[in-house]
Protein backbone atom coordinates (compact mmCIF):
# COMPACT_ATOMS: atom_id res chain seq x y z
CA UNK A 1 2.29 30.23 3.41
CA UNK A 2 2.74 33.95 3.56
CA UNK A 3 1.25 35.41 6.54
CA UNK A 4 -2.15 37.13 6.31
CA UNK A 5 -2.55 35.01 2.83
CA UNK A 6 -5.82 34.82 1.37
CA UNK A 7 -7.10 30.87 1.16
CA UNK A 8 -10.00 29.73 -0.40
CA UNK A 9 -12.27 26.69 1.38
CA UNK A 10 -14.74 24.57 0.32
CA UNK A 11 -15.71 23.20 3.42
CA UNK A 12 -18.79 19.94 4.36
CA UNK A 13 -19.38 19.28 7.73
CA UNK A 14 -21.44 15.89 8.03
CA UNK A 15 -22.90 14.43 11.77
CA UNK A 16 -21.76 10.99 12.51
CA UNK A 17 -23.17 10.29 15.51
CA UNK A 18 -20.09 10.32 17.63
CA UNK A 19 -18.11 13.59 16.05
CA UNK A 20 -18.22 15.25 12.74
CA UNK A 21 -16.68 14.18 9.46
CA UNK A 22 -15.04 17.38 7.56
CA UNK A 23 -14.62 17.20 4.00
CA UNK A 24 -12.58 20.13 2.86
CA UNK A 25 -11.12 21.51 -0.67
CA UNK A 26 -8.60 24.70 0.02
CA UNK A 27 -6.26 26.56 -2.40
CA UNK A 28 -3.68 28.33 -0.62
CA UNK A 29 -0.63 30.84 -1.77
CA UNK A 30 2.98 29.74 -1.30
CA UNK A 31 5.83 31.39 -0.75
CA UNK A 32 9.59 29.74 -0.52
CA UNK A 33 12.45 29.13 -2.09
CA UNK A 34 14.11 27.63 -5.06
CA UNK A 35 15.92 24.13 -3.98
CA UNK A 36 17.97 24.68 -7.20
CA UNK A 37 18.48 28.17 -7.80
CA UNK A 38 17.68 29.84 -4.24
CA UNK A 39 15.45 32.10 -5.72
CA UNK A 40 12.31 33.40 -4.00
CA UNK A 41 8.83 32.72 -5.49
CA UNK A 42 5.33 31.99 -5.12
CA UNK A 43 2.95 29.58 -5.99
CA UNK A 44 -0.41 28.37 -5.39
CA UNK A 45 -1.43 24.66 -3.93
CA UNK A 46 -4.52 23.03 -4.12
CA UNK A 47 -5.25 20.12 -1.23
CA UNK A 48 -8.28 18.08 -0.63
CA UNK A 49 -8.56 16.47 2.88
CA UNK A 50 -11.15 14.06 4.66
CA UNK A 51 -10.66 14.35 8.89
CA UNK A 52 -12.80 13.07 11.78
CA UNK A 53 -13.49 15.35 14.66
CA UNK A 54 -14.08 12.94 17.54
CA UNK A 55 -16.54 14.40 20.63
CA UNK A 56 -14.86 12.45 23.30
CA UNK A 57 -10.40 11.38 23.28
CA UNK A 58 -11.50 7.94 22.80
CA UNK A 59 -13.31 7.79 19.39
CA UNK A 60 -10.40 10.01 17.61
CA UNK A 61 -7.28 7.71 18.80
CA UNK A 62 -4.29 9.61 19.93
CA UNK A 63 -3.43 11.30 16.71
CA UNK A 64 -7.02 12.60 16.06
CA UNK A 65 -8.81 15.75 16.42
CA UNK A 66 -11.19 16.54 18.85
CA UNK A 67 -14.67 18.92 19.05
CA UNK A 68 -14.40 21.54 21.88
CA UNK A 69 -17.63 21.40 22.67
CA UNK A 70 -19.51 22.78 19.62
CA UNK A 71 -16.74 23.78 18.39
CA UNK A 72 -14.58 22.65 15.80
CA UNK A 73 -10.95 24.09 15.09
CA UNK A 74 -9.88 23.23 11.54
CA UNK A 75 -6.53 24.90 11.49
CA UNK A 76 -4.47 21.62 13.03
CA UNK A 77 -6.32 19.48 10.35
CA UNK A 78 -5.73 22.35 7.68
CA UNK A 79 -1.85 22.75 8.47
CA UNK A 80 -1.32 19.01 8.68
CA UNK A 81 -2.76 18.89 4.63
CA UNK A 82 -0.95 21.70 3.66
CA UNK A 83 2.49 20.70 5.09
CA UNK A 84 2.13 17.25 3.89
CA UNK A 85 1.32 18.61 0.26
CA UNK A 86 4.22 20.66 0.27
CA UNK A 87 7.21 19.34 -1.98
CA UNK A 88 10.39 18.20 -0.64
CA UNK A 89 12.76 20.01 -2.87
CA UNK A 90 10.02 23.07 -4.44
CA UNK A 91 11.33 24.73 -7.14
CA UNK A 92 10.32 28.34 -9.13
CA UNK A 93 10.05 26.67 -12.40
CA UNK A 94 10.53 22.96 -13.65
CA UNK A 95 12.97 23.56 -16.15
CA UNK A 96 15.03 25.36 -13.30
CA UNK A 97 18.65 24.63 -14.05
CA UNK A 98 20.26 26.06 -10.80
CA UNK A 99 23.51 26.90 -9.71
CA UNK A 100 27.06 26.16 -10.77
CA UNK A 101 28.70 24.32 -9.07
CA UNK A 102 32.13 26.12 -9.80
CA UNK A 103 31.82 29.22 -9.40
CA UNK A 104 27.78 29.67 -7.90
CA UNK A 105 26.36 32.12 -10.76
CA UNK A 106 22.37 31.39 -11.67
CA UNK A 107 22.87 29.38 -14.65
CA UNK A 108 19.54 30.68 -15.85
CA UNK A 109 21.53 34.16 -16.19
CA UNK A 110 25.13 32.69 -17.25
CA UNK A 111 25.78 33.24 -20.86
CA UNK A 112 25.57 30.22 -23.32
CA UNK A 113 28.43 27.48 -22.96
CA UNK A 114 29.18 28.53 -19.46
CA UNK A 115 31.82 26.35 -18.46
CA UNK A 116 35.43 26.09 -16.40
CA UNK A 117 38.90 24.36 -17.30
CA UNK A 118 38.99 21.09 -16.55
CA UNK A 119 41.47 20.93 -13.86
CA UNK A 120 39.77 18.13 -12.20
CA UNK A 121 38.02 20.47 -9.28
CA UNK A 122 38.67 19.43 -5.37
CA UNK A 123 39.98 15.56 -6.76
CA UNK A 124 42.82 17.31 -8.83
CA UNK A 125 45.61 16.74 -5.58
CA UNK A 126 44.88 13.29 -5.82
CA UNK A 127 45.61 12.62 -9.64
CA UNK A 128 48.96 12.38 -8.81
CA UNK A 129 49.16 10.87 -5.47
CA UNK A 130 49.33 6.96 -7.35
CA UNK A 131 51.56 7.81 -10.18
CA UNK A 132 50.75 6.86 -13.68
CA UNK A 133 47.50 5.05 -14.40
CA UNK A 134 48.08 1.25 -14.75
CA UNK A 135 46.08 -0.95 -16.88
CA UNK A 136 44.14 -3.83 -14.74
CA UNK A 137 42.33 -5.81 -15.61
CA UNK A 138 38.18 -5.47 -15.92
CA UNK A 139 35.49 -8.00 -15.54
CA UNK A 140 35.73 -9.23 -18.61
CA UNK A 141 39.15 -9.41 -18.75
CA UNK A 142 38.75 -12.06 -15.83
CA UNK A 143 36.51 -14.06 -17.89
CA UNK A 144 38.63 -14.22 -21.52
CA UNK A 145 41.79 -15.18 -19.48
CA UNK A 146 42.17 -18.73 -19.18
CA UNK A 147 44.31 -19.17 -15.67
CA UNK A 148 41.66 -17.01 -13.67
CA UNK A 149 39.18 -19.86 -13.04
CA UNK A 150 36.96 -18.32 -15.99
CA UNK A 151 33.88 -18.07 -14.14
CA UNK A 152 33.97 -14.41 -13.75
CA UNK A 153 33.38 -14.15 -10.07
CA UNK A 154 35.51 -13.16 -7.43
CA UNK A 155 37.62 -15.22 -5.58
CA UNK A 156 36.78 -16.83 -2.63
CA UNK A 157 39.25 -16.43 0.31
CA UNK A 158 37.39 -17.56 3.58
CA UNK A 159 37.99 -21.33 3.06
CA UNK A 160 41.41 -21.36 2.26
CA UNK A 161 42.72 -18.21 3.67
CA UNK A 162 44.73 -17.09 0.48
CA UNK A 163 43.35 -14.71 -2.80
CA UNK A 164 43.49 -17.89 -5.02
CA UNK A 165 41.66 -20.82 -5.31
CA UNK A 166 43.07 -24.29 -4.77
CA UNK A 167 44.83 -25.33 -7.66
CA UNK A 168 45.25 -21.82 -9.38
CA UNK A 169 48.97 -20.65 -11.04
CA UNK A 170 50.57 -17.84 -9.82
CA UNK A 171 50.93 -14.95 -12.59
């Protein structure tokens, strides 16, 4: 919230015999910025909260609010339902697409097909650290090949100590 912002209350205040029950509707500006595209902007949030104000510490529990007397402080309660409405990741639009990745321009401003070569980014050194790919086999590979057991699972080692079952061929 920006300071000195304006917010708007709708505010109930109901005696229950040992504190007051508060009933309270507030709109309140926003101010932050962009998870995606770092961007400041504004908004406007709407939160309706329900809080007991206890007279004595033992009718509120630990975490509860207390009356000072005759008098009744809503800003804790207030700041606890705006901070818990606020969204983890806000963002200045919903269709926000961000940043890239590559090179960190607003993709909102880049121009259409914005792209880089393909040169495989920060996993490129390791493309050649294993030489040339090597075909092995999937899943189903396991399963259509008759001298793997066929069932498609992995082997079991901890009972016989080796990476074949009892029984099973060598390749």
């Amino acid at each position: 919230m920006p300071a000195g912002g304006e917010l708007k209350l709708d505010v109930q205040l109901e005696d229950v015999g040992d504190g007051v029950l508060v009933t309270a509707q507030v709109t309140a500006p926003l101010v932050g910025e962009c998870a995606r595209c770092l961007d400041e902007f504004s908004a406007r949030t709407h939160v309706r909260f329900r809080e007991m104000f206890a007279a004595a510490a033992g009718g509120s529990g630990d975490d509860g609010y207390l009356l000072d007397g005759d008098l009744l402080d809503l800003e804790p309660a207030l700041r606890d339902a705006l901070v818990l409405d606020l969204p983890l990741s806000p963002l200045c639009r919903p269709d926000c697409a961000g940043l890239c990745s590559r090179c960190g321009i607003k993709l909102a401003d880049a121009e259409p097909g914005h792209a880089h070569p393909g040169d495989g980014g920060v996993w490129a050194v390791l493309k050649d650290l294993f030489g040339p790919e090597e075909s092995e086999p999937t899943g189903d590979d396991r399963v259509a090949d008759p001298e793997s057991g066929g069932n498609g699972r992995p082997e079991d080692t901890s009972l016989t100590g080796t990476s074949r079952p009892e029984g099973s061929k060598e390749r």
